[in-house]
N, C-alpha and C. Protein backbone atom coordinates (compact mmCIF):
# COMPACT_ATOMS: atom_id res chain seq x y z
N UNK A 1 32.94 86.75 19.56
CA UNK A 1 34.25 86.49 20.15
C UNK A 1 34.63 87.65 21.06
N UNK A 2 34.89 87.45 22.50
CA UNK A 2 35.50 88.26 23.32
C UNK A 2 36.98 88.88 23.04
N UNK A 3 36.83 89.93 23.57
CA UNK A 3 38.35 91.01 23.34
C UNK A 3 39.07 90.97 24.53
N UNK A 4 40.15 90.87 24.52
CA UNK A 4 40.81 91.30 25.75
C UNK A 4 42.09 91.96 25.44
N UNK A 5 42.47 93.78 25.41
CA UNK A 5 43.97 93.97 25.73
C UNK A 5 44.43 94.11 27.40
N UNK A 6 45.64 93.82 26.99
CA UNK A 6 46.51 93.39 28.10
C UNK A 6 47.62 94.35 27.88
N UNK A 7 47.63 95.54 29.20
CA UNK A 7 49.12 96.44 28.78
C UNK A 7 49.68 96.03 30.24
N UNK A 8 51.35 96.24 30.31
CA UNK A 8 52.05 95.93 31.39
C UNK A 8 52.77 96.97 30.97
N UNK A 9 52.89 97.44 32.82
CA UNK A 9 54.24 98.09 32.74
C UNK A 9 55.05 97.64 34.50
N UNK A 10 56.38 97.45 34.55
CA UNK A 10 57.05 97.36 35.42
C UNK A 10 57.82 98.18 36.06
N UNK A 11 57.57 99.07 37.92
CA UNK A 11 58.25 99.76 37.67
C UNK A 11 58.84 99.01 39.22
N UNK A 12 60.51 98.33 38.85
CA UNK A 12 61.12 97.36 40.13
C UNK A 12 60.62 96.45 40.09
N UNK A 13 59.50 96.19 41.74
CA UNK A 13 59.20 94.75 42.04
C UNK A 13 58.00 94.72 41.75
N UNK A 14 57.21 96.41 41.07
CA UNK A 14 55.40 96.34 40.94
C UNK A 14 55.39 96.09 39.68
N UNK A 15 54.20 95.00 39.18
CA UNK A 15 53.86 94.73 37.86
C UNK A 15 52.22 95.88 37.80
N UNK A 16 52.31 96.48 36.96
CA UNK A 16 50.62 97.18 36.71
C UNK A 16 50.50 96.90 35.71
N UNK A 17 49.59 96.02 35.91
CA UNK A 17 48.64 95.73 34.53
C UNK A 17 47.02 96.00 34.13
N UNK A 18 46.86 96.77 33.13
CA UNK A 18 45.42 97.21 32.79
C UNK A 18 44.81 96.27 32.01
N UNK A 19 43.31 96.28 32.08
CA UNK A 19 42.59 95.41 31.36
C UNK A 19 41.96 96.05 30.33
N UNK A 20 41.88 95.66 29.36
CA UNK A 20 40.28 96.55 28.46
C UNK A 20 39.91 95.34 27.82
N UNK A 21 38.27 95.69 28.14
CA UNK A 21 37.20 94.75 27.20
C UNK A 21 37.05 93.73 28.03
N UNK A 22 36.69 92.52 27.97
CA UNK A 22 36.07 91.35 28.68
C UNK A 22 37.03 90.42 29.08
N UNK A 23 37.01 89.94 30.40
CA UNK A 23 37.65 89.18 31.28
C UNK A 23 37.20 87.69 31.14
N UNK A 24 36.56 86.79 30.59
CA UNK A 24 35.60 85.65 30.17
C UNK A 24 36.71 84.03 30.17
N UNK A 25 35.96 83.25 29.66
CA UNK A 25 36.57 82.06 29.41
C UNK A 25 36.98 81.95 28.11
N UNK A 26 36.64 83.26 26.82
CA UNK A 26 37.70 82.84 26.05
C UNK A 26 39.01 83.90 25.90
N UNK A 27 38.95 85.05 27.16
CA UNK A 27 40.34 85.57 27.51
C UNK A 27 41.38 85.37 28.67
N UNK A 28 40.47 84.50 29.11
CA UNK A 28 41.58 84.40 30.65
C UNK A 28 42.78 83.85 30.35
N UNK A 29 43.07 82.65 29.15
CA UNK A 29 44.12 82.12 29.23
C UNK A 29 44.93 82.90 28.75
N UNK A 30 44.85 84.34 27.60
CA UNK A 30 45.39 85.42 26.94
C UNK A 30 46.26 85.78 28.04
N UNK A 31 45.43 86.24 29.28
CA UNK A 31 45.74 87.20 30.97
C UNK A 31 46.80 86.25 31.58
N UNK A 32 46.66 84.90 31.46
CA UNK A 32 47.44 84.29 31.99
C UNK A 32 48.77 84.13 31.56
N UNK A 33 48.93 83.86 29.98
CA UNK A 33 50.34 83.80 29.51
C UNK A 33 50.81 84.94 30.24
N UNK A 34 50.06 86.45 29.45
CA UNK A 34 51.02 87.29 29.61
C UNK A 34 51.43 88.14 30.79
N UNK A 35 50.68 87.40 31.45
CA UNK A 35 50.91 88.05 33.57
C UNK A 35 51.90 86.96 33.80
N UNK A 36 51.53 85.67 34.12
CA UNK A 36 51.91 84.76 34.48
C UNK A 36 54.19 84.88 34.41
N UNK A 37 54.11 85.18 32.93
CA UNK A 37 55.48 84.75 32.82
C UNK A 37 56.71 86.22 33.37
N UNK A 38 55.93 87.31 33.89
CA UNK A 38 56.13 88.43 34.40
C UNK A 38 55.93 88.30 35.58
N UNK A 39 55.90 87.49 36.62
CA UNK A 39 55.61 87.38 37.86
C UNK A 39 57.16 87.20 38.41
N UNK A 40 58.11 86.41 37.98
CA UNK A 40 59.34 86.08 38.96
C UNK A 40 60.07 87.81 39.32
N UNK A 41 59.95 87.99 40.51
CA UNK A 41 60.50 89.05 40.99
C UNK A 41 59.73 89.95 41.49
N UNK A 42 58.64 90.01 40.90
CA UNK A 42 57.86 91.06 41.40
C UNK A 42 56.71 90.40 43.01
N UNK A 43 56.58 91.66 43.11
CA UNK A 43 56.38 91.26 45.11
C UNK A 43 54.72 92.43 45.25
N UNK A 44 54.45 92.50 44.17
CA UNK A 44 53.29 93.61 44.29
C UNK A 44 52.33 93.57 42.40
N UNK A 45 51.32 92.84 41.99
CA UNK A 45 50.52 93.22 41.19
C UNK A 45 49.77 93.93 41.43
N UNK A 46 49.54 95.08 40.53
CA UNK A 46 48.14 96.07 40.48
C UNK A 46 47.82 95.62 39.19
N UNK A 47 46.20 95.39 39.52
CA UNK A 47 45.25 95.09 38.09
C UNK A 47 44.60 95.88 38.25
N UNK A 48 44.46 96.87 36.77
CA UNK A 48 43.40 98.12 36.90
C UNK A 48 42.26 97.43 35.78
N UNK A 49 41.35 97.76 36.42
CA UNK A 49 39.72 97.40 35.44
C UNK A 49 39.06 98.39 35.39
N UNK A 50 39.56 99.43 35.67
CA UNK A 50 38.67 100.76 35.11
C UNK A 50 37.82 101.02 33.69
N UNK A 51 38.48 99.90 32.67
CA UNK A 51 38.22 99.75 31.18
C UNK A 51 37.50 98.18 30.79
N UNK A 52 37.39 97.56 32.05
CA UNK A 52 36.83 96.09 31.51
C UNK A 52 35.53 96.18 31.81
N UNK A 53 35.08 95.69 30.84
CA UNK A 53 33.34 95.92 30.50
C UNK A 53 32.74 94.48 31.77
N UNK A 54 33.13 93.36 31.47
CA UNK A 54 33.12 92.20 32.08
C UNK A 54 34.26 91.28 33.03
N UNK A 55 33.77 90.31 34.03
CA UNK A 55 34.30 89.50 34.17
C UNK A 55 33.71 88.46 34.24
N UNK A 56 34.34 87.42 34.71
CA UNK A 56 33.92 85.40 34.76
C UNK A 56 34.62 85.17 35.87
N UNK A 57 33.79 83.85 35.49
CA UNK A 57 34.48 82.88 37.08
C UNK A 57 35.70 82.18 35.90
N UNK A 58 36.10 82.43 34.92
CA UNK A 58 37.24 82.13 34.57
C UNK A 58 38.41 83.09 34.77
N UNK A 59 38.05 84.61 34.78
CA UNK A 59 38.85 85.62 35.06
C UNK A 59 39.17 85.26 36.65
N UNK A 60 37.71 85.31 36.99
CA UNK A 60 38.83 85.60 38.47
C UNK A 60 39.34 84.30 39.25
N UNK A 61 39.12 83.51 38.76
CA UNK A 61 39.60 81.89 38.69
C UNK A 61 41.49 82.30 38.69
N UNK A 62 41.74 83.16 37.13
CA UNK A 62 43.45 83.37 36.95
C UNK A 62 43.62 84.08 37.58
N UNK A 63 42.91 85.19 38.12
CA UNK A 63 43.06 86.15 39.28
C UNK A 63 43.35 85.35 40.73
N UNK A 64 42.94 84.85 41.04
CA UNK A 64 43.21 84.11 42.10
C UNK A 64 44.24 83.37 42.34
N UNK A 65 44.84 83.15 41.08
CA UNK A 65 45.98 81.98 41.09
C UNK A 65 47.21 82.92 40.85
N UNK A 66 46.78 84.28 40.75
CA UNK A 66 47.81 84.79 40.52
C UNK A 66 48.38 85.77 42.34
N UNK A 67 46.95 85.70 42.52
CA UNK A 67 46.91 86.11 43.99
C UNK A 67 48.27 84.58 44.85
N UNK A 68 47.13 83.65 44.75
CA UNK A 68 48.07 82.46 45.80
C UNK A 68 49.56 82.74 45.67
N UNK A 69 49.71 82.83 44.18
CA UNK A 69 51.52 82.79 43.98
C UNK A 69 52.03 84.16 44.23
N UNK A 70 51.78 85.21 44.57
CA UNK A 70 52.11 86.17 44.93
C UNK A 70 52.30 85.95 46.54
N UNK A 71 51.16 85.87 47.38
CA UNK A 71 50.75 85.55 48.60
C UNK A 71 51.98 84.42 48.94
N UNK A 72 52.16 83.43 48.24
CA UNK A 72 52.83 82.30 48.40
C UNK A 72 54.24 83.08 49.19
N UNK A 73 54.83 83.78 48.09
CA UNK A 73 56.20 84.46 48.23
C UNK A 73 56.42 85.99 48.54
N UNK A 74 55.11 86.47 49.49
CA UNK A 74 55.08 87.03 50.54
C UNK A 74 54.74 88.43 49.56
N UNK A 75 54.20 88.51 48.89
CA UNK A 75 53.98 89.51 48.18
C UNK A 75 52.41 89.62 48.11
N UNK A 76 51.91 90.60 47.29
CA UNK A 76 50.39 90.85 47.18
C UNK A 76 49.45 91.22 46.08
N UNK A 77 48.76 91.38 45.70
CA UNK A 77 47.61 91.82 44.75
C UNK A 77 46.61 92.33 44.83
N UNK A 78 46.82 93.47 44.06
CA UNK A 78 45.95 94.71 44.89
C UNK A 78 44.29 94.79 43.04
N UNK A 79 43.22 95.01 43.36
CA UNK A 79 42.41 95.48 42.29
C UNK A 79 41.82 96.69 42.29
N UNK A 80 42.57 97.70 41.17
CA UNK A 80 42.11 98.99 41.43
C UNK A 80 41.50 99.16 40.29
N UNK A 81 40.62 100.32 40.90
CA UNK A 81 39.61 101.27 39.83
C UNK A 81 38.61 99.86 38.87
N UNK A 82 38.00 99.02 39.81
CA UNK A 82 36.88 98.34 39.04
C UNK A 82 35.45 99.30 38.97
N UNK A 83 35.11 98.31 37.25
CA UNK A 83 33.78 99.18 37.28
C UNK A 83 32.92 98.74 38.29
N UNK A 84 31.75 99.21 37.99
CA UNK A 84 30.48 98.53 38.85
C UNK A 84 29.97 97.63 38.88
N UNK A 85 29.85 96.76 37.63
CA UNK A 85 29.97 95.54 37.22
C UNK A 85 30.45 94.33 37.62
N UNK A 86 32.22 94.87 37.59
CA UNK A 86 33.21 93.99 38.08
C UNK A 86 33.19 93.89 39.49
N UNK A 87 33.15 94.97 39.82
CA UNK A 87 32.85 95.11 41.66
C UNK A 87 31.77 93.86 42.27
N UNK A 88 30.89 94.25 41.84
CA UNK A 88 29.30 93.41 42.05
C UNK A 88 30.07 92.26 41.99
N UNK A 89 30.66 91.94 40.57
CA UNK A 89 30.79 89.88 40.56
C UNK A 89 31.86 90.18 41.94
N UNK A 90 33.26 90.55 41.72
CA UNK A 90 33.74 90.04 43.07
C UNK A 90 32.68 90.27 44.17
N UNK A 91 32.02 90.88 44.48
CA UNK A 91 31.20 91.03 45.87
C UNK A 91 30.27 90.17 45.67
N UNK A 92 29.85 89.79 45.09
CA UNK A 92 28.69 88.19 44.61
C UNK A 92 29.35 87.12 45.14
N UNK A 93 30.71 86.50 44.36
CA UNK A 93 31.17 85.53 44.37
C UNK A 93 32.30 85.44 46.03
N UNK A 94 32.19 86.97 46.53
CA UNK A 94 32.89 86.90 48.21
C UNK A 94 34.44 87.08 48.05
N UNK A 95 34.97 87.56 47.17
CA UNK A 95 36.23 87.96 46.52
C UNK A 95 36.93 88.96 47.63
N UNK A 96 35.57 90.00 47.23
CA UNK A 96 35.93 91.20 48.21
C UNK A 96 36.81 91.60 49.78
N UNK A 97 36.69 90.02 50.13
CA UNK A 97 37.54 89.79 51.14
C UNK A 97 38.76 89.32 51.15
N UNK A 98 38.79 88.72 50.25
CA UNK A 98 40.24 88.28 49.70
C UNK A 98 41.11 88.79 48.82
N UNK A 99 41.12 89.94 48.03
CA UNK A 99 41.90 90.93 47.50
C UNK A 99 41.71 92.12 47.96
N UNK A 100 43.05 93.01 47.53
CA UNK A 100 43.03 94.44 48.49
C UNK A 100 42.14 95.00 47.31
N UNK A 101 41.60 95.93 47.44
CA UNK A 101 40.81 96.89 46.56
C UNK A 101 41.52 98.40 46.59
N UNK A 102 41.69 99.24 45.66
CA UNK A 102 41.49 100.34 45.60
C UNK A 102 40.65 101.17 44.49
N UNK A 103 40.40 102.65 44.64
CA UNK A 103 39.84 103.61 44.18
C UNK A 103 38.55 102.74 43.39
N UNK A 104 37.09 102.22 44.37
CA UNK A 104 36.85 101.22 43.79
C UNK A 104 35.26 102.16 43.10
N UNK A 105 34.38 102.01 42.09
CA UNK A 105 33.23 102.66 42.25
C UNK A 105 32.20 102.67 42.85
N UNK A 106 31.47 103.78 43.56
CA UNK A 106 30.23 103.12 44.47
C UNK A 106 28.59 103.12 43.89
């Protein structure tokens, strides 16, 4: 069974949220409650993966949807500090162009 914690902190309109442990199909819906219902107001997500071992095409499936509805209402979503791992799948699957990146590993 996959792990996933989920910490938030809000500071105004930025939500930062860290990941630890695996991003998969049996945590994405975990990522989703607890991002999802923290979204009205905020105009800026940072997701840090500096600590996630893995991701899925189910992670970045909620990643994406969390992108549109941000994007939707003129706001953005930024992915900082991914491992090497995580990097690779977004750059596999062509992500890399469609979210902002920071402090990413090379």
């Amino acid at each position: 069974m996959s792990n996933l914690t989920v910490t938030k902190q809000q500071e105004g309109d930025i939500l930062n949220v860290g990941l630890e442990g695996r991003l998969d199909s049996s945590t994405a819906s975990k990522l989703d409650e607890e991002v999802r219902s923290e979204l009205h107001g905020i105009r800026k997500l940072v997701m840090n993966f500096e600590k996630t071992e893995y991701i899925s095409s189910s992670g970045i499936r909620v990643i994406l949807s969390f992108h549109k509805e941000l994007t939707g209402k003129g706001g953005e979503l930024t992915i900082r500090k991914p491992t090497k791992m995580v990097s690779e799948v977004f750059s596999l699957t062509g992500f890399t162009d469609v979210f902002n990146f920071e402090d990413c590993v090379n």
